[in-house]
N, C-alpha and C. Protein backbone atom coordinates (compact mmCIF):
# COMPACT_ATOMS: atom_id res chain seq x y z
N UNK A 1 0.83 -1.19 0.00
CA UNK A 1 0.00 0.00 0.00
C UNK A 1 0.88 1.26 0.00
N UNK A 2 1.79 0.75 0.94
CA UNK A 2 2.99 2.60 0.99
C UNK A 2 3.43 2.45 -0.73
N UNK A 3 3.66 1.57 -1.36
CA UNK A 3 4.26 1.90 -2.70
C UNK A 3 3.50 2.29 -3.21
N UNK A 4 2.35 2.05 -3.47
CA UNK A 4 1.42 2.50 -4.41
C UNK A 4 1.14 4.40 -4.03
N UNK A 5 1.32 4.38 -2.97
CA UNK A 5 0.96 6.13 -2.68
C UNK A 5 1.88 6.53 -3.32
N UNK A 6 3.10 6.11 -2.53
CA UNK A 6 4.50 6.83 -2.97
C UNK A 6 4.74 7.04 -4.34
N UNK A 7 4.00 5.76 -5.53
CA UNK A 7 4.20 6.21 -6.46
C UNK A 7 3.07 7.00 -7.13
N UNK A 8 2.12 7.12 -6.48
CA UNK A 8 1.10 8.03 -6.88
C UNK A 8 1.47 9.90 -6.65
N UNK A 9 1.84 9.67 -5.50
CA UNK A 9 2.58 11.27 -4.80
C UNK A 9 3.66 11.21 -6.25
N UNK A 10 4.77 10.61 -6.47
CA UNK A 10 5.71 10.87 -7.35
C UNK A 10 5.07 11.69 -8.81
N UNK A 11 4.22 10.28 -9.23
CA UNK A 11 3.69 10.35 -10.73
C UNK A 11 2.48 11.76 -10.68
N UNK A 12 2.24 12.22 -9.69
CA UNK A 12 1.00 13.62 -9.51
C UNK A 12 2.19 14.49 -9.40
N UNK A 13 3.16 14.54 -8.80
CA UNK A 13 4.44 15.84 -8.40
C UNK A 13 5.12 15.53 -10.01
N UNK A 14 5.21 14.73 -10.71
CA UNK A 14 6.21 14.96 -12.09
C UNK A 14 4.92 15.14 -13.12
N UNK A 15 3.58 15.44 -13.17
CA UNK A 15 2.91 15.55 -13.36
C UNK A 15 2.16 16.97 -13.34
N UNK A 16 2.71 17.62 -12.35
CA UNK A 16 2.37 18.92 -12.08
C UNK A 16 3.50 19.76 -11.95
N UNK A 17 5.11 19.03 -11.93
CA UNK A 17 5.94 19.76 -12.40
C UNK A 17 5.70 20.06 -14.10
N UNK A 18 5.34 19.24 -15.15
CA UNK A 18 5.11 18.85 -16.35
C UNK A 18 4.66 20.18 -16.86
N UNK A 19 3.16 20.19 -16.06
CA UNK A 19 2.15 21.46 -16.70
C UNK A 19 2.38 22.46 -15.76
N UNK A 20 3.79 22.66 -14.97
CA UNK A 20 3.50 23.89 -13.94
C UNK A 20 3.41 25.02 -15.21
N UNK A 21 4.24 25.32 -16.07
CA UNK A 21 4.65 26.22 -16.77
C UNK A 21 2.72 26.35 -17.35
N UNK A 22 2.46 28.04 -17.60
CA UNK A 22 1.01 27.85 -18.49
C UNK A 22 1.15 29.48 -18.73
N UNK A 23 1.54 29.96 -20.32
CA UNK A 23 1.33 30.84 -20.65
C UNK A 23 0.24 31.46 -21.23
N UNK A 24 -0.93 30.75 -20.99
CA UNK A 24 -2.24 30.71 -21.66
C UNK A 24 -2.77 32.87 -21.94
N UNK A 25 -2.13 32.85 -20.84
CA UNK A 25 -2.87 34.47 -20.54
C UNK A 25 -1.69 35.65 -20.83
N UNK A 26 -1.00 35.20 -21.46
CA UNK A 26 0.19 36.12 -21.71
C UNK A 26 -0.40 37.36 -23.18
N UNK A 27 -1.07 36.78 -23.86
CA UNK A 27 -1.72 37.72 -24.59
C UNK A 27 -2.92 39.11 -23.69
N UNK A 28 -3.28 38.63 -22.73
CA UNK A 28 -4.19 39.70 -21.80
C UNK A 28 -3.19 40.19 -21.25
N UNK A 29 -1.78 40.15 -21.14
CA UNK A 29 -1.19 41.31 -20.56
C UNK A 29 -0.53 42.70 -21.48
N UNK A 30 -0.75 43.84 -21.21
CA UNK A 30 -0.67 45.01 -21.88
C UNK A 30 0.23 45.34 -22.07
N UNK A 31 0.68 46.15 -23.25
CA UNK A 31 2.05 46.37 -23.72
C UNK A 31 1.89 47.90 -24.69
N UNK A 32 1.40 48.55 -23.65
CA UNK A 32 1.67 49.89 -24.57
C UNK A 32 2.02 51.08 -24.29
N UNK A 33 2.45 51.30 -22.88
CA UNK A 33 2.94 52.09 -22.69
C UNK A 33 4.84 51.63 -22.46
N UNK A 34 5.88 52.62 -22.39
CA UNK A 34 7.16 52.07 -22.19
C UNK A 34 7.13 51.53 -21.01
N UNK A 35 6.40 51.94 -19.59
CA UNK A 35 6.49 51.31 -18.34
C UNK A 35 5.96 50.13 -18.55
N UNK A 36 5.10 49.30 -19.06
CA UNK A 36 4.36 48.63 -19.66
C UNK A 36 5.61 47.08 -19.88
N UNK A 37 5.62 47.94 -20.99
CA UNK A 37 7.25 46.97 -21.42
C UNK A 37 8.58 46.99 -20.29
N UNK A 38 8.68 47.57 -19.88
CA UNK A 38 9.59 47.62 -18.57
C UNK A 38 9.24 46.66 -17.10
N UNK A 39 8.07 47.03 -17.05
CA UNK A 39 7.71 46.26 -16.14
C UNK A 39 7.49 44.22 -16.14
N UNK A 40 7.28 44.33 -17.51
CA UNK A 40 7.47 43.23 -17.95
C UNK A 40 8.75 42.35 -18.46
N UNK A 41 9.53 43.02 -18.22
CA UNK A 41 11.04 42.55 -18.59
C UNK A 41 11.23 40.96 -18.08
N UNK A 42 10.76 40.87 -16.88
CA UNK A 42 11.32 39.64 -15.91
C UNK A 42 10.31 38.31 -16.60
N UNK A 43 9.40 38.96 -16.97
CA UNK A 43 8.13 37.73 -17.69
C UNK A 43 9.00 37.37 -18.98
N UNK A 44 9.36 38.67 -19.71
CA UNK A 44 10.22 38.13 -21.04
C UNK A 44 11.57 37.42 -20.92
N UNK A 45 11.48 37.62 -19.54
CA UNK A 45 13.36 36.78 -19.52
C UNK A 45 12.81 35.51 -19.12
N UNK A 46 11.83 35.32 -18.29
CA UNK A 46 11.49 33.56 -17.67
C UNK A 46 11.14 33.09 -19.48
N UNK A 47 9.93 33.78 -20.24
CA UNK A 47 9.65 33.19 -21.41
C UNK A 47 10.83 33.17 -22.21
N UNK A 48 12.03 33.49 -22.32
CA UNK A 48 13.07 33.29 -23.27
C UNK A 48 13.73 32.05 -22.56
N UNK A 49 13.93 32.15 -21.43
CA UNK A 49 14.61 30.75 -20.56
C UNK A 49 13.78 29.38 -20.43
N UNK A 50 12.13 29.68 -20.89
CA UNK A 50 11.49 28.47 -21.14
C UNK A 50 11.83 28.14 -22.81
N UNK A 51 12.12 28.94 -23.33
CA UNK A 51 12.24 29.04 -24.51
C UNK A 51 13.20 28.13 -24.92
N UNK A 52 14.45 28.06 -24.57
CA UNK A 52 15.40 27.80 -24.57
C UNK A 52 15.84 26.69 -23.51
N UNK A 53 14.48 26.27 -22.99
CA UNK A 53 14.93 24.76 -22.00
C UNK A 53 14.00 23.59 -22.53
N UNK A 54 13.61 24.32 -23.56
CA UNK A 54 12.61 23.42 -24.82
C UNK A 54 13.70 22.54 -25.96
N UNK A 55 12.73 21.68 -26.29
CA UNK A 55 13.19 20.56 -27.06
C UNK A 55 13.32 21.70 -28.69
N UNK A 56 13.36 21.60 -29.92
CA UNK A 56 12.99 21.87 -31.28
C UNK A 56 11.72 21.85 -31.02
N UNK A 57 11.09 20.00 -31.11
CA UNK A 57 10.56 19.87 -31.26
C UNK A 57 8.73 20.45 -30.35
N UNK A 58 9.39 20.99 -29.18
CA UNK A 58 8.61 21.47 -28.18
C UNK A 58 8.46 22.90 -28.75
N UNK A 59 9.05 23.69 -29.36
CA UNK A 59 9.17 24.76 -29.77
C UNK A 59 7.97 25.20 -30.85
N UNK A 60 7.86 24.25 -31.37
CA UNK A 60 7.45 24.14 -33.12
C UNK A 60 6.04 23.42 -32.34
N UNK A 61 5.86 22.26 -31.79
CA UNK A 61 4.05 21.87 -31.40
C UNK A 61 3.80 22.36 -30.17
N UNK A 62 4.32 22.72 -28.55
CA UNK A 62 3.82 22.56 -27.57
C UNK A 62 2.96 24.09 -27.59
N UNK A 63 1.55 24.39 -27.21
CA UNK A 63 1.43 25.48 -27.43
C UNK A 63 1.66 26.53 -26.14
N UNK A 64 2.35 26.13 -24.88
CA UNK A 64 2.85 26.88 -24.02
C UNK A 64 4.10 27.90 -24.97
N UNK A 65 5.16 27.13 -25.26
CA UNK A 65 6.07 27.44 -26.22
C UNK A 65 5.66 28.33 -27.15
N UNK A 66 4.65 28.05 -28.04
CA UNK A 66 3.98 29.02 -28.70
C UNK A 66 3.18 30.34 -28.04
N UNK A 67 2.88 30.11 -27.18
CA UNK A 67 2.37 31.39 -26.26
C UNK A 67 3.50 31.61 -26.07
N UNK A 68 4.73 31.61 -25.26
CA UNK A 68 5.71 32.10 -24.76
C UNK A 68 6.28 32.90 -25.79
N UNK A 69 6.52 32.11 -26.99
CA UNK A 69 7.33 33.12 -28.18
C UNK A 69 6.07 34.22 -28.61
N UNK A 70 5.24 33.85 -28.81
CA UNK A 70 4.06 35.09 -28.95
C UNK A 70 4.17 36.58 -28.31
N UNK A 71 4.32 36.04 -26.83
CA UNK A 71 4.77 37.09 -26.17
C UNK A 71 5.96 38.00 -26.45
N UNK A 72 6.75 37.02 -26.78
CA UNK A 72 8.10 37.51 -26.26
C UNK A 72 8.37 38.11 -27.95
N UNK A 73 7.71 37.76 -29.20
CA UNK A 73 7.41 38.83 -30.28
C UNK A 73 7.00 40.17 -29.67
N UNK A 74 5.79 39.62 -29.29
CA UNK A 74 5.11 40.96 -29.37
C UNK A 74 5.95 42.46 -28.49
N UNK A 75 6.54 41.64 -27.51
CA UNK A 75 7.39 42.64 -26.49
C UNK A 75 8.61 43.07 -27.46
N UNK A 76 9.64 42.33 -27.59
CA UNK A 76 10.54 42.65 -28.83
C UNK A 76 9.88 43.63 -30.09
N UNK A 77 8.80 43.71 -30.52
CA UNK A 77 8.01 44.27 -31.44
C UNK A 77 7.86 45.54 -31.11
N UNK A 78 8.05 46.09 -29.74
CA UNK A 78 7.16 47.37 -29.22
C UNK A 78 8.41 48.02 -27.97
N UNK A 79 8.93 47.52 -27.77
CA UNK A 79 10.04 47.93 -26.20
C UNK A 79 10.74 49.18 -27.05
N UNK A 80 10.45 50.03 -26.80
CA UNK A 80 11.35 51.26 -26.87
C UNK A 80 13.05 51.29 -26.25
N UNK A 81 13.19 50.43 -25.19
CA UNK A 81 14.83 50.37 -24.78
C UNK A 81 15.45 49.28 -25.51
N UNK A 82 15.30 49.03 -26.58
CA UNK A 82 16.42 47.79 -27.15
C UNK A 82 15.65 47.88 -28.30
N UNK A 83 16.43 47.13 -29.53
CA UNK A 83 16.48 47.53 -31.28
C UNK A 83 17.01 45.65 -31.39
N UNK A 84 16.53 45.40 -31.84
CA UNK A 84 16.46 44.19 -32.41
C UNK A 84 16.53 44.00 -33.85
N UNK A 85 17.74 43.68 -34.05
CA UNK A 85 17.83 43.43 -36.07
C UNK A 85 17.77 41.79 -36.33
N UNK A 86 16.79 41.54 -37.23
CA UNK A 86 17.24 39.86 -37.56
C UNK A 86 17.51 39.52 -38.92
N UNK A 87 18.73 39.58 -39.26
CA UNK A 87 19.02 39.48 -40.96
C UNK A 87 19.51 37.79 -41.42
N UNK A 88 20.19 37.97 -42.64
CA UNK A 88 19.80 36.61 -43.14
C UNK A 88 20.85 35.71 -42.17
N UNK A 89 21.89 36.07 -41.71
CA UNK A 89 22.84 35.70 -41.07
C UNK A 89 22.04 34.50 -39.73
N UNK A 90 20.78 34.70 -39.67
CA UNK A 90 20.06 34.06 -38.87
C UNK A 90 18.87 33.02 -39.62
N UNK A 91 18.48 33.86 -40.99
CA UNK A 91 17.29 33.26 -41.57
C UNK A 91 17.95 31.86 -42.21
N UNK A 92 18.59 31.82 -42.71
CA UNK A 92 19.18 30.64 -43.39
C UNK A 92 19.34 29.68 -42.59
N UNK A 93 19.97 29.33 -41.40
CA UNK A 93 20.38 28.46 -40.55
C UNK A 93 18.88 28.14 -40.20
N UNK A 94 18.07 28.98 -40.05
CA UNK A 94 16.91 28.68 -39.25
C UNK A 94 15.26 28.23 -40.77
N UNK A 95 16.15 28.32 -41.44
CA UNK A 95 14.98 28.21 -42.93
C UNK A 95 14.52 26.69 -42.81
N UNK A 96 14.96 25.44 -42.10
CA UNK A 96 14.59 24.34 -42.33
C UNK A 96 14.03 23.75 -41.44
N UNK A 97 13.89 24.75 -40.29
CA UNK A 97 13.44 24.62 -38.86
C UNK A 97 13.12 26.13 -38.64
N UNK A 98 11.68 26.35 -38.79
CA UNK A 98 10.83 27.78 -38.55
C UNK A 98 11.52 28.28 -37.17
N UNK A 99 11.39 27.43 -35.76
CA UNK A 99 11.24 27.36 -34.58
C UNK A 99 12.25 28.10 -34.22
N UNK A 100 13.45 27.97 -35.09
CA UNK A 100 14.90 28.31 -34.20
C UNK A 100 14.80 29.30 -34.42
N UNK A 101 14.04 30.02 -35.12
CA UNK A 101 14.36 31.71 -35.29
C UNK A 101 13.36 32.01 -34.49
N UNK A 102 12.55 31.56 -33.62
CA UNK A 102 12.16 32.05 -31.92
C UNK A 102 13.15 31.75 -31.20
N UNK A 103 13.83 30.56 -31.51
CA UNK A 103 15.17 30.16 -30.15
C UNK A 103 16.32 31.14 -30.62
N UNK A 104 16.13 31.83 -31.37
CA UNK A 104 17.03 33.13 -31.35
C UNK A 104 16.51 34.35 -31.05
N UNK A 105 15.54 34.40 -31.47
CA UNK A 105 14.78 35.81 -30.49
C UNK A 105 14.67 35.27 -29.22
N UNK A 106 14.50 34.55 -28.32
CA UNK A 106 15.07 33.68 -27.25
C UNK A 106 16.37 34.36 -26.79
N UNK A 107 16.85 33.99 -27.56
CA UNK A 107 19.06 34.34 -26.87
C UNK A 107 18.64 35.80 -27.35
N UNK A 108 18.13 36.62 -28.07
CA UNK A 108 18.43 38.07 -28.44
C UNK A 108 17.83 38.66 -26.91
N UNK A 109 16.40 38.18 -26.41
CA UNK A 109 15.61 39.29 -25.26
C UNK A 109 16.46 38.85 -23.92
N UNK A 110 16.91 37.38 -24.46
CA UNK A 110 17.80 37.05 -22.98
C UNK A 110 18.93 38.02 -22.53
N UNK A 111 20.31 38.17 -23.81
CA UNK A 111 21.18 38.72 -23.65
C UNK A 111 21.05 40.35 -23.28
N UNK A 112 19.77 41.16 -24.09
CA UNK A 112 19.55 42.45 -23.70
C UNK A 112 19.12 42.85 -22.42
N UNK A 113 18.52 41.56 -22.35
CA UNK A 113 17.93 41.70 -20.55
C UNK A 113 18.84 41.73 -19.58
N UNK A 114 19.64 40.54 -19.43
CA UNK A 114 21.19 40.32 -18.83
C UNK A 114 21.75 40.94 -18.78
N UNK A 115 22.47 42.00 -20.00
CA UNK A 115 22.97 42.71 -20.40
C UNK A 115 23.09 44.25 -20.80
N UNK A 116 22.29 44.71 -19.76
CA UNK A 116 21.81 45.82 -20.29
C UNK A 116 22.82 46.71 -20.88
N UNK A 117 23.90 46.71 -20.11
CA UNK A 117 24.76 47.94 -20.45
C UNK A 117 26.14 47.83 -21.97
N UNK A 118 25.72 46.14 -22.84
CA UNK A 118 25.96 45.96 -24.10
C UNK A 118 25.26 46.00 -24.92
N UNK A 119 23.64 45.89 -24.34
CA UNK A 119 22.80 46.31 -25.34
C UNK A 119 22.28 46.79 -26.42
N UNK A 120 23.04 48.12 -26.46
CA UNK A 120 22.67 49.38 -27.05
C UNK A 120 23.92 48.77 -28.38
N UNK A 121 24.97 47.74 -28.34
CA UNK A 121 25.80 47.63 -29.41
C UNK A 121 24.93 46.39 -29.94
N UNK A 122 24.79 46.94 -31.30
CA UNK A 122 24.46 45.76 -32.46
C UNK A 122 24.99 44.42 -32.53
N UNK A 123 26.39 44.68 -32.72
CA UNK A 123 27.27 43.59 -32.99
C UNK A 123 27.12 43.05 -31.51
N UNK A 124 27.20 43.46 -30.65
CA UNK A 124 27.34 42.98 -29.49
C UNK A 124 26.33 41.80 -29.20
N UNK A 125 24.68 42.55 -29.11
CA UNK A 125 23.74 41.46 -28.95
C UNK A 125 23.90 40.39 -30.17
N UNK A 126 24.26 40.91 -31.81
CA UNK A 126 24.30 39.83 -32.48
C UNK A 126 25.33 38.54 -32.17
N UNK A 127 26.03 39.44 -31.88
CA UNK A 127 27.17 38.46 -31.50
C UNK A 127 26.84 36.87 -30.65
N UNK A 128 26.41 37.86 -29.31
CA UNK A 128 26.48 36.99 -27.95
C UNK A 128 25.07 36.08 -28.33
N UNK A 129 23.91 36.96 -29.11
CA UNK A 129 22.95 35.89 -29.32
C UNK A 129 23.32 34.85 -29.96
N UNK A 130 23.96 34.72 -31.11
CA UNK A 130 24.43 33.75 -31.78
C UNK A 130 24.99 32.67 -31.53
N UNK A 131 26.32 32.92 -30.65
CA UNK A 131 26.84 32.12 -29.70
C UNK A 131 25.70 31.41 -28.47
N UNK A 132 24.91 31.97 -28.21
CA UNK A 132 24.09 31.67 -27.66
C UNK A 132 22.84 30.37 -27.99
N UNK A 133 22.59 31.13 -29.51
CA UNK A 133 22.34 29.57 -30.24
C UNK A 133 22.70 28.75 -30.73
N UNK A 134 23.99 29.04 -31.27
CA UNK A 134 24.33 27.49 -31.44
C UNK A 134 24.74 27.00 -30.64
N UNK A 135 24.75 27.45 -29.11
CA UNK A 135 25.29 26.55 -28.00
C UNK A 135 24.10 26.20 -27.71
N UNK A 136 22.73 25.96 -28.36
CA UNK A 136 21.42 25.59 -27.84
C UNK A 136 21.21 24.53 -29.08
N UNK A 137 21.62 25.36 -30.65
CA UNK A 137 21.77 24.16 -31.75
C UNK A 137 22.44 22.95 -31.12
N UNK A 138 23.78 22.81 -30.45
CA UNK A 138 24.65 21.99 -30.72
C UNK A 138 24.40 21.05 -29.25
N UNK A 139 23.53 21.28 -28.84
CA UNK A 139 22.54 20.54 -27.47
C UNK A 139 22.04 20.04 -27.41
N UNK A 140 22.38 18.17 -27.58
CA UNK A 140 21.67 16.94 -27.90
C UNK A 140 20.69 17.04 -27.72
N UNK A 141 20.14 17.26 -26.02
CA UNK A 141 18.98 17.05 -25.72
C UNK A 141 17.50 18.08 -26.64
N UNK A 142 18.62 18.92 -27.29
CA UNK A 142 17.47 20.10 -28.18
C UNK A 142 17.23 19.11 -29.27
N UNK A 143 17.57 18.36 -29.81
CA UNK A 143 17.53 17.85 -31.24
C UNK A 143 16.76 18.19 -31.89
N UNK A 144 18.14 19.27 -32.75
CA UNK A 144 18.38 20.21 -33.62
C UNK A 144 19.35 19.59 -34.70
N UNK A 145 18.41 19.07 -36.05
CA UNK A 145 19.19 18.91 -36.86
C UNK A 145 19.72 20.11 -37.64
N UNK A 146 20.79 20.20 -37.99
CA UNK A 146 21.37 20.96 -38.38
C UNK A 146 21.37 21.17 -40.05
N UNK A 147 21.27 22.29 -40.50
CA UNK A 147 21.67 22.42 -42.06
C UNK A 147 22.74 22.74 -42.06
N UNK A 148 22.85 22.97 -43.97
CA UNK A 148 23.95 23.80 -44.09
C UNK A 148 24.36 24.63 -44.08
N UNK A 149 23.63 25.90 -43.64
CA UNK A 149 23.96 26.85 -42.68
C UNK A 149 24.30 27.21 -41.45
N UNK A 150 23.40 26.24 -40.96
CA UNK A 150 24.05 26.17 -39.39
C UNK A 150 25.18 25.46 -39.42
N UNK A 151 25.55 24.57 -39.97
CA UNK A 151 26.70 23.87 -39.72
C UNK A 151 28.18 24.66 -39.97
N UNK A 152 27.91 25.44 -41.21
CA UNK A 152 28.60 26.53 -41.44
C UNK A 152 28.87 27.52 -39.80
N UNK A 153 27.68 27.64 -38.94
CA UNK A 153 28.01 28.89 -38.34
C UNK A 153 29.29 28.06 -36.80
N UNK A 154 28.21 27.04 -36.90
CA UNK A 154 28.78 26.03 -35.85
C UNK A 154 30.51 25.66 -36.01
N UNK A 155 30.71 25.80 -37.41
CA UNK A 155 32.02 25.48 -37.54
C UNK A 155 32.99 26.56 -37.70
N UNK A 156 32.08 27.95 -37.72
CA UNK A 156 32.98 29.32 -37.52
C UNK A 156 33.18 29.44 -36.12
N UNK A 157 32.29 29.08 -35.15
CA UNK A 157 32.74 28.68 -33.75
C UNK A 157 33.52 28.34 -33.28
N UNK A 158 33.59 27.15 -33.24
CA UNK A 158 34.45 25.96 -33.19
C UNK A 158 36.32 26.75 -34.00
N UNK A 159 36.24 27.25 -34.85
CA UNK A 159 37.29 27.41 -35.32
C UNK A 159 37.54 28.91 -34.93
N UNK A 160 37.03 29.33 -33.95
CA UNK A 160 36.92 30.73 -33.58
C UNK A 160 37.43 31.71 -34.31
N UNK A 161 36.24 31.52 -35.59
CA UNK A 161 36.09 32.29 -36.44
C UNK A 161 34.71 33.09 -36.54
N UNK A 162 34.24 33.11 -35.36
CA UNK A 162 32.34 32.93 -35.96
C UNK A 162 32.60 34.76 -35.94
N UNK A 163 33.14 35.94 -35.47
CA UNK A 163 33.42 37.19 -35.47
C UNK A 163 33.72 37.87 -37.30
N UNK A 164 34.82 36.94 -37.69
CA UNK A 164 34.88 36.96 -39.18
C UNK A 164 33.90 36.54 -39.67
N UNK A 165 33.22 35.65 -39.50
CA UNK A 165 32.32 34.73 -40.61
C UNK A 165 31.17 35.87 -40.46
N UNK A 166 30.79 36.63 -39.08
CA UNK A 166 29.73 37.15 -38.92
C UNK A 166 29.65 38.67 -39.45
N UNK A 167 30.80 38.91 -39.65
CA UNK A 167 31.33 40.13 -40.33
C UNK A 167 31.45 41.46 -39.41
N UNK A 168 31.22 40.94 -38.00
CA UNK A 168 31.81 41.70 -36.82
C UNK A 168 32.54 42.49 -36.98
């Protein structure tokens, strides 16, 4: 009888760790004034860190994940303290897998958040975001197949070249 609880208590606690996360209502929160977006900073940094403790494949069907990046558009879309550029240097790697170009707006709201006082440099957030994803690309447990773009960026890394390759 004690086993059967014990594993009932277990399988209800990994069960409700599972669905603790629920961004269902992240669209009812307001975003239009700059305090607005400010005040919300700490919601966009937990949703970039769920973001980024996601599978690919969690990225692309789970729709928490999809609420989370929703959000974390729409905030990136409107924040008056940070400038967000996403050029092809990102689209290509991410063209064969939609998802990763949220798991890079992911590493972009993370690093500006973290970072406030590199922020304001371009190269800087491009930089550190980048590095940022392919250290999330190259993360078994993400399984993230890779193209030939990413493999390209992964191997300007690795050869600590990714500053040249990125045109830094």
């Amino acid at each position: 009888m004690k086993k059967i609880v014990t594993m009932s208590i277990l399988l209800l606690g990994l069960f409700s760790a599972t669905y603790a996360q629920d961004y269902s209502n992240l669209d009812r929160i307001p975003l239009k004034e700059k305090a607005d977006y400010q005040k919300n900073e700490a919601q966009v940094l937990e949703c970039s860190n769920y973001i980024l403790s996601s599978t690919a494949t969690e990225n692309h069907n789970n729709i928490n994940n999809l609420n989370a990046l929703k959000f974390l558009i729409r905030w990136m879309s409107g924040t008056p303290d940070f400038q967000f550029d996403i050029d092809a240097t990102i689209a290509e790697p991410s063209k064969s897998n939609p998802a990763l170009l949220g798991v890079y707006m992911a590493c972009m709201a993370k690093f500006v958040l973290e970072n406030k006082d590199k922020a304001k440099d371009p190269k800087e957030v491009k930089y550190n975001s980048i590095l940022t994803f392919i250290g999330y690309c190259e993360d078994a447990s993400k399984m993230v197949k890779p193209n030939r773009e990413l493999k390209k960026l992964i191997k300007a890394k690795n050869d600590n070249t990714l500053k040249e390759y990125l045109k830094l």
